[in-house]
N, C-alpha and C. Protein backbone atom coordinates (compact mmCIF):
# COMPACT_ATOMS: atom_id res chain seq x y z
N UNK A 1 -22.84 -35.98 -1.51
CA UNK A 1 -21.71 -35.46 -0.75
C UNK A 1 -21.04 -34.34 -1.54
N UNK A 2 -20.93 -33.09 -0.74
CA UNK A 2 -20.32 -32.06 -1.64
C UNK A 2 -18.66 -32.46 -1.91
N UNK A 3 -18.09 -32.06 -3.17
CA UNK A 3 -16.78 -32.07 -3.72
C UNK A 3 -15.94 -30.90 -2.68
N UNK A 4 -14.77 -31.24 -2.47
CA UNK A 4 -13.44 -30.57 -2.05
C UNK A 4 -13.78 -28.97 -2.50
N UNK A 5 -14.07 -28.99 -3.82
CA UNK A 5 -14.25 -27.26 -4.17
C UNK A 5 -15.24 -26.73 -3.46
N UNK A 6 -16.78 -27.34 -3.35
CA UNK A 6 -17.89 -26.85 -3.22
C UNK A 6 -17.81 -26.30 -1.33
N UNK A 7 -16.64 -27.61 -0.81
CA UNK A 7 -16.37 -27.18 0.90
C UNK A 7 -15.62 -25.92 0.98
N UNK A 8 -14.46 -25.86 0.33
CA UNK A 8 -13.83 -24.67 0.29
C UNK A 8 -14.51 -23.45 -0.25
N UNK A 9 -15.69 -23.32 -1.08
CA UNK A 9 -16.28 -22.17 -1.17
C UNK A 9 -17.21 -21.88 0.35
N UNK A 10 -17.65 -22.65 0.69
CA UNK A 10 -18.77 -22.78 1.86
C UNK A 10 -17.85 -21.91 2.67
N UNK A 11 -16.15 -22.07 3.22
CA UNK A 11 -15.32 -22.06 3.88
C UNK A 11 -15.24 -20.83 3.77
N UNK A 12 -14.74 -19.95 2.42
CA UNK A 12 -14.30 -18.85 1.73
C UNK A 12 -14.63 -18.15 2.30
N UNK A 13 -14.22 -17.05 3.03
CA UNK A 13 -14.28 -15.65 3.01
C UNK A 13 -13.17 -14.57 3.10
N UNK A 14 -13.97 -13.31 3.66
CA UNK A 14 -12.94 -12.18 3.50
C UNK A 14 -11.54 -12.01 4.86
N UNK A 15 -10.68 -12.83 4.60
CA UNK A 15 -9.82 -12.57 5.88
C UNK A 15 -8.71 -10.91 6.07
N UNK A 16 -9.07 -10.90 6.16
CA UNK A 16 -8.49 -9.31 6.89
C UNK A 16 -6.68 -9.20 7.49
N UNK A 17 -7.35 -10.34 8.60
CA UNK A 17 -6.09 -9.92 9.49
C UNK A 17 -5.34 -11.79 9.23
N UNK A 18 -3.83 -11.24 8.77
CA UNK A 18 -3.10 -12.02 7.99
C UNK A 18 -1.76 -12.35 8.49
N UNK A 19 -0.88 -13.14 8.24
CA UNK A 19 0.22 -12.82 8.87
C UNK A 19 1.07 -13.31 7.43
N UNK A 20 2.73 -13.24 7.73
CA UNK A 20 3.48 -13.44 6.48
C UNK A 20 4.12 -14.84 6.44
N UNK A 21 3.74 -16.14 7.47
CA UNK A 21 3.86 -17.00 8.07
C UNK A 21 4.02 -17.69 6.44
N UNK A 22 5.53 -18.83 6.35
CA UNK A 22 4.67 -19.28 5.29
C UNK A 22 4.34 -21.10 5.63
N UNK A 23 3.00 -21.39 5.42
CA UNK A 23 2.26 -22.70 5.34
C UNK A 23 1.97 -22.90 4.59
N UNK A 24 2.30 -22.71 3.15
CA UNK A 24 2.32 -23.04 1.83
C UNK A 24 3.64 -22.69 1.09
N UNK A 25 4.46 -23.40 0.42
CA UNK A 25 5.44 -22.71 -0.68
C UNK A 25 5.30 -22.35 -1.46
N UNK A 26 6.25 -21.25 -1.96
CA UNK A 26 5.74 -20.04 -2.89
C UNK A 26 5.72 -20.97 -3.94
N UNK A 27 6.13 -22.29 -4.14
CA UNK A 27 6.17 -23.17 -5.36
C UNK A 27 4.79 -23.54 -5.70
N UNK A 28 3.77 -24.11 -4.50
CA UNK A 28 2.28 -24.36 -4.58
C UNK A 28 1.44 -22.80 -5.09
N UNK A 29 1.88 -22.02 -5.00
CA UNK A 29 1.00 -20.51 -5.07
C UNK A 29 1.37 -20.54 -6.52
N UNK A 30 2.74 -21.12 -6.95
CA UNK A 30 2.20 -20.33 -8.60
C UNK A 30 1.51 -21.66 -9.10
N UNK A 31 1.76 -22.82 -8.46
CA UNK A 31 0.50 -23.93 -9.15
C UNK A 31 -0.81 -23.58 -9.28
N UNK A 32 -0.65 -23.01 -8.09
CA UNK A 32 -2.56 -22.76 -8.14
C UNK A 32 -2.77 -21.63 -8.78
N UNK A 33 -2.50 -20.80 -9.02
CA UNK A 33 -2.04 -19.85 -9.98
C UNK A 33 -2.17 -20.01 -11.96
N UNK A 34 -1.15 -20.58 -11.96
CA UNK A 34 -0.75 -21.39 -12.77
C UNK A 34 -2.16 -22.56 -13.48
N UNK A 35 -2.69 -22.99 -12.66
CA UNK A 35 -3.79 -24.07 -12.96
C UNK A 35 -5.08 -23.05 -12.94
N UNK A 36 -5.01 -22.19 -12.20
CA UNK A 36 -6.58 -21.24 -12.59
C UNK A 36 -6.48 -20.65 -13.72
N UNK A 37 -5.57 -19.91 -13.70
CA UNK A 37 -5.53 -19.19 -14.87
C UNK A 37 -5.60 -20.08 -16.76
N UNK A 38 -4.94 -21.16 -16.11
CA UNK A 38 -5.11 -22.50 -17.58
C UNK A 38 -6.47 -23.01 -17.91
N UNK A 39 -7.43 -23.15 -16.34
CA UNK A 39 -8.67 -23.46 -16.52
C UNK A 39 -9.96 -22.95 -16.58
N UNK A 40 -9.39 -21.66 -15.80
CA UNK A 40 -11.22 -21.01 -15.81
C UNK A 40 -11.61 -20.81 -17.09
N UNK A 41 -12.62 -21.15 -17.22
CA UNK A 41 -13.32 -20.60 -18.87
C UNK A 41 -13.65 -19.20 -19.22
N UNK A 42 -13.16 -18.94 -20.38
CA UNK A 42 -13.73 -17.66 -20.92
C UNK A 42 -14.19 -17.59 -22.04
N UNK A 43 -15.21 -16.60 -22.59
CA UNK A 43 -15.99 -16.42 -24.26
C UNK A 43 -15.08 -16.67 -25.03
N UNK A 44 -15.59 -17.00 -25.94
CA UNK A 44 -15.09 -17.49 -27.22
C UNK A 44 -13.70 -18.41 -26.88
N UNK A 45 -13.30 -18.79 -25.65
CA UNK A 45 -12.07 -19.20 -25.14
C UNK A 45 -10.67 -18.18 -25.71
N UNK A 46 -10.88 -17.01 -25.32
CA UNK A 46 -10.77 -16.02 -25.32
C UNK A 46 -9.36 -15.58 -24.39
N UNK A 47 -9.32 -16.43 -23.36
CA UNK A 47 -8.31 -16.44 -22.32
C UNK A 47 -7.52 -15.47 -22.20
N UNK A 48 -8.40 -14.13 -21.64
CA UNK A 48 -7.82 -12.63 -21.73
C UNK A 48 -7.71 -12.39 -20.24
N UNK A 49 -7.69 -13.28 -19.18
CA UNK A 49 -6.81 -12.86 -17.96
C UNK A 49 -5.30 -13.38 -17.84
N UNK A 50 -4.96 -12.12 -16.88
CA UNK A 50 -3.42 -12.05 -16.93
C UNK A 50 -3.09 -11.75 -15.17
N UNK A 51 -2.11 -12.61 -14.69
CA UNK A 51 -1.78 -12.50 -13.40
C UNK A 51 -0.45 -12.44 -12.96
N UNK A 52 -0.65 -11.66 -11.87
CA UNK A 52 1.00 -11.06 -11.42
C UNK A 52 0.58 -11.64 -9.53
N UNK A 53 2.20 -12.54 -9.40
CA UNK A 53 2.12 -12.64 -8.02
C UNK A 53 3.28 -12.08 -7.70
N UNK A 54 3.23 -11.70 -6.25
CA UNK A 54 3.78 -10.61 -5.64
C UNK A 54 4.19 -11.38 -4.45
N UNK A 55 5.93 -11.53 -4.30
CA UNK A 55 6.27 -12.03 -2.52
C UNK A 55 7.53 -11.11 -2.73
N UNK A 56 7.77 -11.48 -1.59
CA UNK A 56 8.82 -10.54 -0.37
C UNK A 56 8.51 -8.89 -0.90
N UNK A 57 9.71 -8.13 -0.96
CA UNK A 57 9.97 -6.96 -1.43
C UNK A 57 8.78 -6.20 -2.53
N UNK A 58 8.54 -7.21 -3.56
CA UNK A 58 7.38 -6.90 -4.35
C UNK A 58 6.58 -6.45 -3.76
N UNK A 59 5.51 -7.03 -2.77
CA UNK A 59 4.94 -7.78 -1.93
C UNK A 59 4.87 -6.11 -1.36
N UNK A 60 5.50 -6.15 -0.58
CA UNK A 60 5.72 -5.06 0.28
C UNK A 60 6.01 -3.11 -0.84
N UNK A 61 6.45 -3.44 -1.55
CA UNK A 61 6.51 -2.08 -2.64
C UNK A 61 4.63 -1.87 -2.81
N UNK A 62 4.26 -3.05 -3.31
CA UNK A 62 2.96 -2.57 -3.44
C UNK A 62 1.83 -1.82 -2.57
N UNK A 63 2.12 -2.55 -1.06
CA UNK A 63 1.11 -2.15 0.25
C UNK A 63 1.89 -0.58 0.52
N UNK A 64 2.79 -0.77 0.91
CA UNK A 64 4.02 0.19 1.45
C UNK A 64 3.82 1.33 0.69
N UNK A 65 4.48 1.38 -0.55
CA UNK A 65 4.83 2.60 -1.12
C UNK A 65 3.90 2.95 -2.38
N UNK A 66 3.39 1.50 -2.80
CA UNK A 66 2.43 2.47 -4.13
C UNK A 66 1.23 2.85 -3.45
N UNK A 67 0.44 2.08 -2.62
CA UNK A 67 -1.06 2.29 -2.49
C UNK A 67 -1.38 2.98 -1.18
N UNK A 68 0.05 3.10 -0.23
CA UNK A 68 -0.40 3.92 0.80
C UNK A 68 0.32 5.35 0.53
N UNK A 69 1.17 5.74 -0.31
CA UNK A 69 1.86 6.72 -0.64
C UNK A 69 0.79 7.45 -1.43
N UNK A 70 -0.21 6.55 -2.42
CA UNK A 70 -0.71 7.21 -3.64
C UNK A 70 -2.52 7.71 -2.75
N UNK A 71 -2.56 6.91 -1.76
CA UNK A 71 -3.90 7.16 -0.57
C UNK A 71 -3.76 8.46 0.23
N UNK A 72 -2.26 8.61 0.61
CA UNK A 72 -1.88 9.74 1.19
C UNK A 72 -2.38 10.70 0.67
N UNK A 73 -2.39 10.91 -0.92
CA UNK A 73 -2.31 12.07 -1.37
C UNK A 73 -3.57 12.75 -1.60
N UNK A 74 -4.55 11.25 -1.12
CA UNK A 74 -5.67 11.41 -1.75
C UNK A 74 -6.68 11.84 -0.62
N UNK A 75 -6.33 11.07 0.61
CA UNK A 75 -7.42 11.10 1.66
C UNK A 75 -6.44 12.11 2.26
N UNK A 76 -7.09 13.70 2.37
CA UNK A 76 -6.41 14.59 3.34
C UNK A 76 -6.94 14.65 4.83
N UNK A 77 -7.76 14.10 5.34
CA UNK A 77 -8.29 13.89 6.85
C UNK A 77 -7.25 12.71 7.30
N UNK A 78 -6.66 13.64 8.62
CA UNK A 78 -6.02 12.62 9.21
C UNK A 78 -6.54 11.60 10.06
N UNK A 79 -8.07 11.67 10.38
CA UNK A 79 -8.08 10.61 11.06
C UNK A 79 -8.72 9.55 10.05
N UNK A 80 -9.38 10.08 8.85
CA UNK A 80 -10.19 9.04 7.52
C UNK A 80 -8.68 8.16 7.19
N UNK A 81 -7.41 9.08 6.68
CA UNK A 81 -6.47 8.06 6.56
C UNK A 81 -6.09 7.36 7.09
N UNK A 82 -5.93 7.60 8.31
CA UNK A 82 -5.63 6.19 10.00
C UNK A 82 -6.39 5.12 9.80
N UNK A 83 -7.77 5.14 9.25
CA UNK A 83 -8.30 3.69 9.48
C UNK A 83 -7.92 3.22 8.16
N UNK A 84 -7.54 4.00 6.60
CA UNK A 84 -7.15 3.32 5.66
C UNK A 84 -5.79 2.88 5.85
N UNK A 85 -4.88 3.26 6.57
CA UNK A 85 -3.46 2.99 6.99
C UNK A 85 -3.62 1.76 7.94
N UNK A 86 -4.12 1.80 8.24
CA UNK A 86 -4.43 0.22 9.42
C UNK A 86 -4.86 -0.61 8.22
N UNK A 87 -5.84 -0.37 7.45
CA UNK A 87 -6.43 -1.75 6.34
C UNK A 87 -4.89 -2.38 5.69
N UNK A 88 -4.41 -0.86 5.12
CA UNK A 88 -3.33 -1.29 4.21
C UNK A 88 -2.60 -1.86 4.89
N UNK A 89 -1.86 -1.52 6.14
CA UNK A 89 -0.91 -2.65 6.73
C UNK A 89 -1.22 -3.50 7.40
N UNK A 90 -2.71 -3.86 7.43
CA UNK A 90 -3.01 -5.47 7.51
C UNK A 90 -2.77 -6.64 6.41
N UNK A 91 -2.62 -5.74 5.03
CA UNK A 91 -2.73 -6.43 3.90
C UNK A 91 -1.04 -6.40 3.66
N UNK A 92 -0.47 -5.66 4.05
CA UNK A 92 0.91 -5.68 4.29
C UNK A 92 1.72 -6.67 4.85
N UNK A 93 0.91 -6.94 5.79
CA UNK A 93 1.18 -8.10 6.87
C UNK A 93 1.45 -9.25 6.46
N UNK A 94 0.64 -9.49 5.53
CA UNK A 94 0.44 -11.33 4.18
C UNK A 94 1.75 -11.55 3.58
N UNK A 95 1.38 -12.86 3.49
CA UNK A 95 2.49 -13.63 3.17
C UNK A 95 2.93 -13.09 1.21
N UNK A 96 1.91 -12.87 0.66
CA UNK A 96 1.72 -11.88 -0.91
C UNK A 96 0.62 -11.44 -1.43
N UNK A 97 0.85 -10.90 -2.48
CA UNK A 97 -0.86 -10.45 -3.18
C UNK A 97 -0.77 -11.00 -4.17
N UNK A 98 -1.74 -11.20 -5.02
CA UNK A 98 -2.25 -11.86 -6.29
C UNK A 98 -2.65 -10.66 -7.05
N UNK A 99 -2.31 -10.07 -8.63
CA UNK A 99 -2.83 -8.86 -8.99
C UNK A 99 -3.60 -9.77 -10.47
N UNK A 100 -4.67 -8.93 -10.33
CA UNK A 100 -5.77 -9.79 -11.56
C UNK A 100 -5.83 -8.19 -12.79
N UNK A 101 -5.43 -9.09 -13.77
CA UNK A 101 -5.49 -7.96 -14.85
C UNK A 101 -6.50 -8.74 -15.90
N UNK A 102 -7.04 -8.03 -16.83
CA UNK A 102 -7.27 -8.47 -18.46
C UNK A 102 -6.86 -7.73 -19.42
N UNK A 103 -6.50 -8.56 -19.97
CA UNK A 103 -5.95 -7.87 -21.96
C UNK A 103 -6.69 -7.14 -22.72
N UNK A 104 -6.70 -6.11 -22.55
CA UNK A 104 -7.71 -5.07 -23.30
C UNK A 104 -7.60 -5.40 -24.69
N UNK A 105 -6.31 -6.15 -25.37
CA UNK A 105 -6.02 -5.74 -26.89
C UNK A 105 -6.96 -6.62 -27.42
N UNK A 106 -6.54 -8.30 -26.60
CA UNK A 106 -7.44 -9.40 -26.99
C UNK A 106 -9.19 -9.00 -27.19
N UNK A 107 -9.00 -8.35 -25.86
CA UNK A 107 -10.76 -7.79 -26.23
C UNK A 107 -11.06 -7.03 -27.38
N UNK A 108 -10.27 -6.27 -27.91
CA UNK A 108 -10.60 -5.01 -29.19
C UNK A 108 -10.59 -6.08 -30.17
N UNK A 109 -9.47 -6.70 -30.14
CA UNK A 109 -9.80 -7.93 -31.49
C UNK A 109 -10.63 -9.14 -31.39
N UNK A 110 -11.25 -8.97 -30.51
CA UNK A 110 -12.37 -10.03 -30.35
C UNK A 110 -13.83 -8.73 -30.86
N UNK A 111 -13.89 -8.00 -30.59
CA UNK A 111 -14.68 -6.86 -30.81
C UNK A 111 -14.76 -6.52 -32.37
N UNK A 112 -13.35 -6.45 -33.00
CA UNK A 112 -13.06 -6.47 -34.42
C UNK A 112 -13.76 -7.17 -34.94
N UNK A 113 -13.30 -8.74 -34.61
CA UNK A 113 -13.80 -9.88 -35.08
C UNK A 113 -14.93 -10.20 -35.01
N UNK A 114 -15.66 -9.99 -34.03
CA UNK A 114 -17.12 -10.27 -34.30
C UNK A 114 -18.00 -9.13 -33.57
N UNK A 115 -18.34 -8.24 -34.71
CA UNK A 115 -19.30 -7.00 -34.32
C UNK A 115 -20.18 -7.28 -34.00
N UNK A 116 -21.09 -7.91 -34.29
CA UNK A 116 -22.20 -8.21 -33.42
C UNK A 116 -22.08 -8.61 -32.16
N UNK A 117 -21.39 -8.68 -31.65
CA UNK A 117 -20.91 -9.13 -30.13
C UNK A 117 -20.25 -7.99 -29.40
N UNK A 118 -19.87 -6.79 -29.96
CA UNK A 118 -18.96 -5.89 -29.71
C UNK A 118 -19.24 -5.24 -28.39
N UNK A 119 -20.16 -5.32 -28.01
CA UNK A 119 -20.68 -4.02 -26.51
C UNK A 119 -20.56 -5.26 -25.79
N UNK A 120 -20.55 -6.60 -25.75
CA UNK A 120 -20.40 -8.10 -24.72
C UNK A 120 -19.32 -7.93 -24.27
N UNK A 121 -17.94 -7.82 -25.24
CA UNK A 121 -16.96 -8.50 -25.08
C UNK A 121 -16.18 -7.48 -23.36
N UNK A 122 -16.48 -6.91 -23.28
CA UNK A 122 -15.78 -6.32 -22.12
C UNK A 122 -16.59 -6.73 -20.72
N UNK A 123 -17.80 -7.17 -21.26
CA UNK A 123 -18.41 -7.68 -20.07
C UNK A 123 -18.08 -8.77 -19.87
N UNK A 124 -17.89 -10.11 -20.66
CA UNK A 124 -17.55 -11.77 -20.58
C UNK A 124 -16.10 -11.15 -20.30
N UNK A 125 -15.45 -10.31 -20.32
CA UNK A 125 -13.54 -10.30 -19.64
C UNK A 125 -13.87 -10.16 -18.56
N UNK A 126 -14.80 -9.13 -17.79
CA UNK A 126 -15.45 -8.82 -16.56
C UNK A 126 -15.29 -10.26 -15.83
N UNK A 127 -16.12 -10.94 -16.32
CA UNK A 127 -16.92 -12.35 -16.26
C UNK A 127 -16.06 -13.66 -16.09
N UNK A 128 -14.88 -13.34 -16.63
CA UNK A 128 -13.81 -14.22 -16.62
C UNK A 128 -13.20 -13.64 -15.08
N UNK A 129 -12.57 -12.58 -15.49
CA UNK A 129 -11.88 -12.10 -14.15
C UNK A 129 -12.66 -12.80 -12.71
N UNK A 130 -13.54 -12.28 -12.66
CA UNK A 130 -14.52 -12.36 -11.87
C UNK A 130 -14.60 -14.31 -11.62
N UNK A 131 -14.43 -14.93 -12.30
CA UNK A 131 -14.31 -16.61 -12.31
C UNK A 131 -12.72 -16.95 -11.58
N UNK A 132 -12.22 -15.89 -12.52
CA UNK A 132 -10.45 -16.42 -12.25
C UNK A 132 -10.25 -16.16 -10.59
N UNK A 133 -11.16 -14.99 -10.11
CA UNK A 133 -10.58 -14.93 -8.51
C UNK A 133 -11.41 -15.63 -7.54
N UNK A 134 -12.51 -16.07 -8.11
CA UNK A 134 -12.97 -16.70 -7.08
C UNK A 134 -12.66 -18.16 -7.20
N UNK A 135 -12.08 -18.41 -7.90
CA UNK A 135 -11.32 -20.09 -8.20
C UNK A 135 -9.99 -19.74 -7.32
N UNK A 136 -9.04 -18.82 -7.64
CA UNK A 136 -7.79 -18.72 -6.93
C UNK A 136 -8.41 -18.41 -5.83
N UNK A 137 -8.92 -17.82 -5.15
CA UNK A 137 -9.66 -17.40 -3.54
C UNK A 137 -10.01 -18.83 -2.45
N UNK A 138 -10.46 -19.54 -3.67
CA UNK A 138 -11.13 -21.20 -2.89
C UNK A 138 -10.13 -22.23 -2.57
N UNK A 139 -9.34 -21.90 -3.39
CA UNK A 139 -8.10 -22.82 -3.55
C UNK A 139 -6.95 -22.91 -2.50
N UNK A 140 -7.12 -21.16 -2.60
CA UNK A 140 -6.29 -20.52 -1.39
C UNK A 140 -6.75 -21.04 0.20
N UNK A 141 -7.63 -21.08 -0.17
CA UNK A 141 -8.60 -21.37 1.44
C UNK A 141 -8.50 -23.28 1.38
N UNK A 142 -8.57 -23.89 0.64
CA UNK A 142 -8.17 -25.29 0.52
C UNK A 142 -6.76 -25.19 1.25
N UNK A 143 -5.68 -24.54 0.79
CA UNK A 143 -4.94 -24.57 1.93
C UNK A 143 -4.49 -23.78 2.77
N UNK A 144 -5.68 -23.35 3.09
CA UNK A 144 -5.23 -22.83 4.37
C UNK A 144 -4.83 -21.55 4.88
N UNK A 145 -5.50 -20.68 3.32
CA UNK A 145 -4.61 -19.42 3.19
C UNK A 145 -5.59 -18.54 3.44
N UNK A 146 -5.28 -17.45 4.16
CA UNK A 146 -6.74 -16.20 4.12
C UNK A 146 -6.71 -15.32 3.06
N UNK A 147 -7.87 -14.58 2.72
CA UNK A 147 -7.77 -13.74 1.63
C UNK A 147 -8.51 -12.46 1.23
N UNK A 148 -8.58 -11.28 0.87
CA UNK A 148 -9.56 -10.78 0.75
C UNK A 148 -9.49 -9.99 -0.87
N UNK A 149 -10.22 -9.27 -1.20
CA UNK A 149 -10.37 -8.79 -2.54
C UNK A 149 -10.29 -7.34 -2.67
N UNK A 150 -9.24 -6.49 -3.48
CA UNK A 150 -9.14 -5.32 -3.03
C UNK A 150 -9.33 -4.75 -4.28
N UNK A 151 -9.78 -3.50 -4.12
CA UNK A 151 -9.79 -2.58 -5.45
C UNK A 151 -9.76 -1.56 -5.50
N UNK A 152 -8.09 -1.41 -5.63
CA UNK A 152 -7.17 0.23 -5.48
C UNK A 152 -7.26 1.09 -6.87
N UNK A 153 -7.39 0.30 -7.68
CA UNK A 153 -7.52 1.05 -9.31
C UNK A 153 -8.78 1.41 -9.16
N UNK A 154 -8.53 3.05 -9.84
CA UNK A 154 -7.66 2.77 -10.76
C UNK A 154 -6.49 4.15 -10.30
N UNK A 155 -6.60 4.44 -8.84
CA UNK A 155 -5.62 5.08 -8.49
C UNK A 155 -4.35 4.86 -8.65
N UNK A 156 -4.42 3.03 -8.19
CA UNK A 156 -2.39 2.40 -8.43
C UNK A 156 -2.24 2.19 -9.40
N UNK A 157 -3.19 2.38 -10.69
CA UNK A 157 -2.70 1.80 -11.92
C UNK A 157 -1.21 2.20 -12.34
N UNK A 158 -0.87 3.57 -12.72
CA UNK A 158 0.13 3.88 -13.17
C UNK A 158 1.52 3.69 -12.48
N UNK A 159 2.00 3.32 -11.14
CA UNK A 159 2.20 3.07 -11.11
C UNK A 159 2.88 1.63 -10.82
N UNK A 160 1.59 0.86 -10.64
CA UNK A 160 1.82 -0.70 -10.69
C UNK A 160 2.30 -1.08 -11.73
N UNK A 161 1.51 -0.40 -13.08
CA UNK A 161 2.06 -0.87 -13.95
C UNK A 161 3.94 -0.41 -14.58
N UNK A 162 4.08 0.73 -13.95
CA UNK A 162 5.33 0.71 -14.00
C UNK A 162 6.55 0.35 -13.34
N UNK A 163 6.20 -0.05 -12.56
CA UNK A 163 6.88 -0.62 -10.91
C UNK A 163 7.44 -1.95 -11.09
N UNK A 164 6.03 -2.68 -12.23
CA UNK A 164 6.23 -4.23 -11.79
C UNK A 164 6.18 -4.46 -13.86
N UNK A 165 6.54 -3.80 -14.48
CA UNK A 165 6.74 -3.88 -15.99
C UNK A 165 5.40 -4.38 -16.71
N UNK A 166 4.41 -3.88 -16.28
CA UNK A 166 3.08 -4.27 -16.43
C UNK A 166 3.16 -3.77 -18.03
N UNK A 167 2.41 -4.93 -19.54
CA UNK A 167 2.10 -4.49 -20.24
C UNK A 167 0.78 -3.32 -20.63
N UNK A 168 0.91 -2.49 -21.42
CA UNK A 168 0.10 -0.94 -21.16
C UNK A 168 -1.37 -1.60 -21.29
N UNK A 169 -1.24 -2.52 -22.41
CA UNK A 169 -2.92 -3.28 -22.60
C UNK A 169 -3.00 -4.07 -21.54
N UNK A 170 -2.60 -4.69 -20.43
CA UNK A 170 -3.05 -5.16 -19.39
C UNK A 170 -3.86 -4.08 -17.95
N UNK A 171 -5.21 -4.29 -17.82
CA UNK A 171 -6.21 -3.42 -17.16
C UNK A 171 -6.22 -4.06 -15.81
N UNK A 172 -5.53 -3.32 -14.84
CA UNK A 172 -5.80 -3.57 -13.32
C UNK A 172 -7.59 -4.29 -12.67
N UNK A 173 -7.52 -4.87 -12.51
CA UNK A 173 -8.83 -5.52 -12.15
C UNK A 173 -9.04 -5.21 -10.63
N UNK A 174 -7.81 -6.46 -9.70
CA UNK A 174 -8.64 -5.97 -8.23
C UNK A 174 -6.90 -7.04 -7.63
N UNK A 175 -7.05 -6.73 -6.65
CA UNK A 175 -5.95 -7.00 -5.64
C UNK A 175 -6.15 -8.05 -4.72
N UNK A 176 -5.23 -9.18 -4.54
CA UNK A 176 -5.81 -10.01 -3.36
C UNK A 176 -4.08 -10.13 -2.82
N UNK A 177 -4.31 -9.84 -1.65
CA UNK A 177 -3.66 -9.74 -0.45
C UNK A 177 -3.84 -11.60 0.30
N UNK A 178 -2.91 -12.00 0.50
CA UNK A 178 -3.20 -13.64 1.10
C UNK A 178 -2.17 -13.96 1.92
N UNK A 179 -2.39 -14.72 3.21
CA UNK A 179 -1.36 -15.37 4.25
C UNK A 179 -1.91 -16.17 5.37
N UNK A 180 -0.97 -16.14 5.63
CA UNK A 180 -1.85 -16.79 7.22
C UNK A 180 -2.90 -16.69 7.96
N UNK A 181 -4.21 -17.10 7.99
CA UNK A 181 -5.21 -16.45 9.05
C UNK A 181 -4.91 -15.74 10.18
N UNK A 182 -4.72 -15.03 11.12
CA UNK A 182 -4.64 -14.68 12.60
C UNK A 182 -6.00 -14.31 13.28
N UNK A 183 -7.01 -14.47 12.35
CA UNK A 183 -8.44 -14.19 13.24
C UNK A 183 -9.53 -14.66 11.97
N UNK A 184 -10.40 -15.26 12.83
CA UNK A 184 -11.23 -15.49 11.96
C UNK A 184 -12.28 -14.83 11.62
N UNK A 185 -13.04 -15.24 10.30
CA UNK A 185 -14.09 -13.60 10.03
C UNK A 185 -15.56 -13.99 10.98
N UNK A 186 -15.94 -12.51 10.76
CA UNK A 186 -17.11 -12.75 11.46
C UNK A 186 -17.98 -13.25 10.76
N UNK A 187 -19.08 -13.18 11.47
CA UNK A 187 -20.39 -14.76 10.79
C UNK A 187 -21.13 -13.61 9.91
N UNK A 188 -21.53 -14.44 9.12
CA UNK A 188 -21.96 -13.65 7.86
C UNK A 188 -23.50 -14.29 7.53
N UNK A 189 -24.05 -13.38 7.36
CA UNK A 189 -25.75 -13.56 7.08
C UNK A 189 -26.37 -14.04 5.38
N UNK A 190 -26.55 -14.87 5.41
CA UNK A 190 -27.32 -15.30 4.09
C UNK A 190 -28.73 -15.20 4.19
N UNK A 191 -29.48 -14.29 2.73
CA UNK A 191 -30.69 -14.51 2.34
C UNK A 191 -31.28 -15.84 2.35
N UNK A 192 -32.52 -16.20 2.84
CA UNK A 192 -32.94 -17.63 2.05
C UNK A 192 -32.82 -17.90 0.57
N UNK A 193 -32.50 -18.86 0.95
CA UNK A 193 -31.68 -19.88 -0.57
C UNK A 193 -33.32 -19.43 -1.19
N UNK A 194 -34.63 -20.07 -0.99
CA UNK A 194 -35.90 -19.83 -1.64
C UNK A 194 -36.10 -18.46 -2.56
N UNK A 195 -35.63 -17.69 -2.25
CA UNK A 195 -35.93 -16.27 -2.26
C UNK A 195 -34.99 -16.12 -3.33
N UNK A 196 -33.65 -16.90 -3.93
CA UNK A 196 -33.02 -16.49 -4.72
C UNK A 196 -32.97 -17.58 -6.20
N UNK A 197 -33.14 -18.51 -5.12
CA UNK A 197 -33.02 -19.58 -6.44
C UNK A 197 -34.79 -20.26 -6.82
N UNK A 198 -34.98 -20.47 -8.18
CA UNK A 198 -36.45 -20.94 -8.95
C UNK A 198 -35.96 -22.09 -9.73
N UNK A 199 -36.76 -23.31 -8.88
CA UNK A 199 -36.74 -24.57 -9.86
C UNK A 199 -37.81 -24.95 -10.25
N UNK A 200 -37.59 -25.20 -11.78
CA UNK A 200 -38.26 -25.39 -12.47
C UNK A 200 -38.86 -27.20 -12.63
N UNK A 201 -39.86 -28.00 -12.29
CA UNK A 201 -39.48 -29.30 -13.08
C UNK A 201 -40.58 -29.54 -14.06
C-alpha cells in the first residue's frame, strides 16, 4: 500500500489557475515550510536552503510590481506580453508564493573545505533545492493546495532581494505561487515505467 507522501506525489502537479481562498492557515504553511526545510537532506548536511514565504501585500508586490513591471521592460511585443500578463496574474490570484533560495557562502566554504569536492558543491545545493520543492509542492497538494514552479531569475533578483531584505549570499532559485485549485490540470502523459527504470536481481 503506497504511504500518504507517495499518493500526494502521484496527485502533484502544475496548477495554474488559483484562487486566494484560504483552506489552509497561514499557521499550517509555515509548518510545512518549517518541517521541509528541517528535513530534506543535503551533502555533507550542509543545509544551504533558505526560504521566504510571501502572503497578502508581499504576496502581491512580488506578482504585481516586481515581475510584471521588470517583464514589461523586457518583452516589447504587445501581444507576447498579454499572454505573460495573464500567467502573472494567475499567479497573482494565489493565496502566496514560496521563494526557494541557497546560500552561496555555505557553498564557498564547503568548497574551501574540501577541494576535492569543489566543482560538486554547487551541484548537491542544486540537488537540495530541487528536494526542498518538491517535498513543499507534495505537501501542499496533501492539503489541498495548487501549485506551480516558476523561474523569474534571474531578472527579479535585484529587486526581490531588495524589496523583501534578502541576504546578498542568498541565490534566487525558483518561485512557487500556491492557493486554491479553480481548475484542474490537464492529463499528462508518462513514458513507460520499462523504458526508464533497470532492475537488477
Amino acid at each position: 500500500m503506497s504511504t500518504p507522501f507517495i499518493e500526494g506525489l502521484k496527485k502533484r502537479r502544475s496548477i495554474y489557475s488559483i484562487s486566494s481562498d484560504v483552506i489552509v492557515p497561514e499557521s499550517k504553511i509555515e509548518e510545512i515550510v518549517g518541517d521541509a526545510v528541517k528535513y530534506t537532506p543535503s551533502a555533507f548536511n550542509s543545509q544551504t536552503s533558505r526560504v521566504v514565504v510571501l502572503f497578502g501585500e508581499h504576496h502581491h508586490k512580488l506578482w504585481e510590481i516586481i515581475t510584471k513591471d521588470t517583464l514589461r521592460k523586457v518583452v516589447n511585443n504587445d501581444e507576447a506580453f498579454k499572454a505573460t500578463e495573464e500567467k502573472i496574474t494567475s499567479f497573482l490570484s494565489g493565496y502566496g508564493t514560496i521563494l526557494f533560495f541557497e546560500d552561496t557562502d555555505i557553498v564557498k566554504q564547503l568548497q574551501n573545505q574540501f577541494a576535492l569536492y569543489k566543482d560538486n558543491f554547487p551541484i548537491w545545493s542544486d540537488q537540495t533545492s530541487g528536494m526542498l520543492q518538491l517535498v513543499i509542492w507534495t505537501s501542499l497538494e496533501l492539503e489541498g493546495l495548487g501549485a506551480s514552479l516558476q523561474h523569474y531569475n534571474p531578472l527579479i533578483d535585484d529587486q526581490v532581494h531588495s524589496e523583501f531584505d534578502i541576504p546578498a549570499t542568498w541565490k534566487l532559485i525558483a518561485q512557487m505561487p500556491f492557493g486554491k485549485p479553480t481548475a484542474e490540470a490537464g492529463e499528462k502523459e508518462f513514458q513507460p515505467i520499462e523504458e526508464r527504470v533497470k532492475i537488477l536481481h
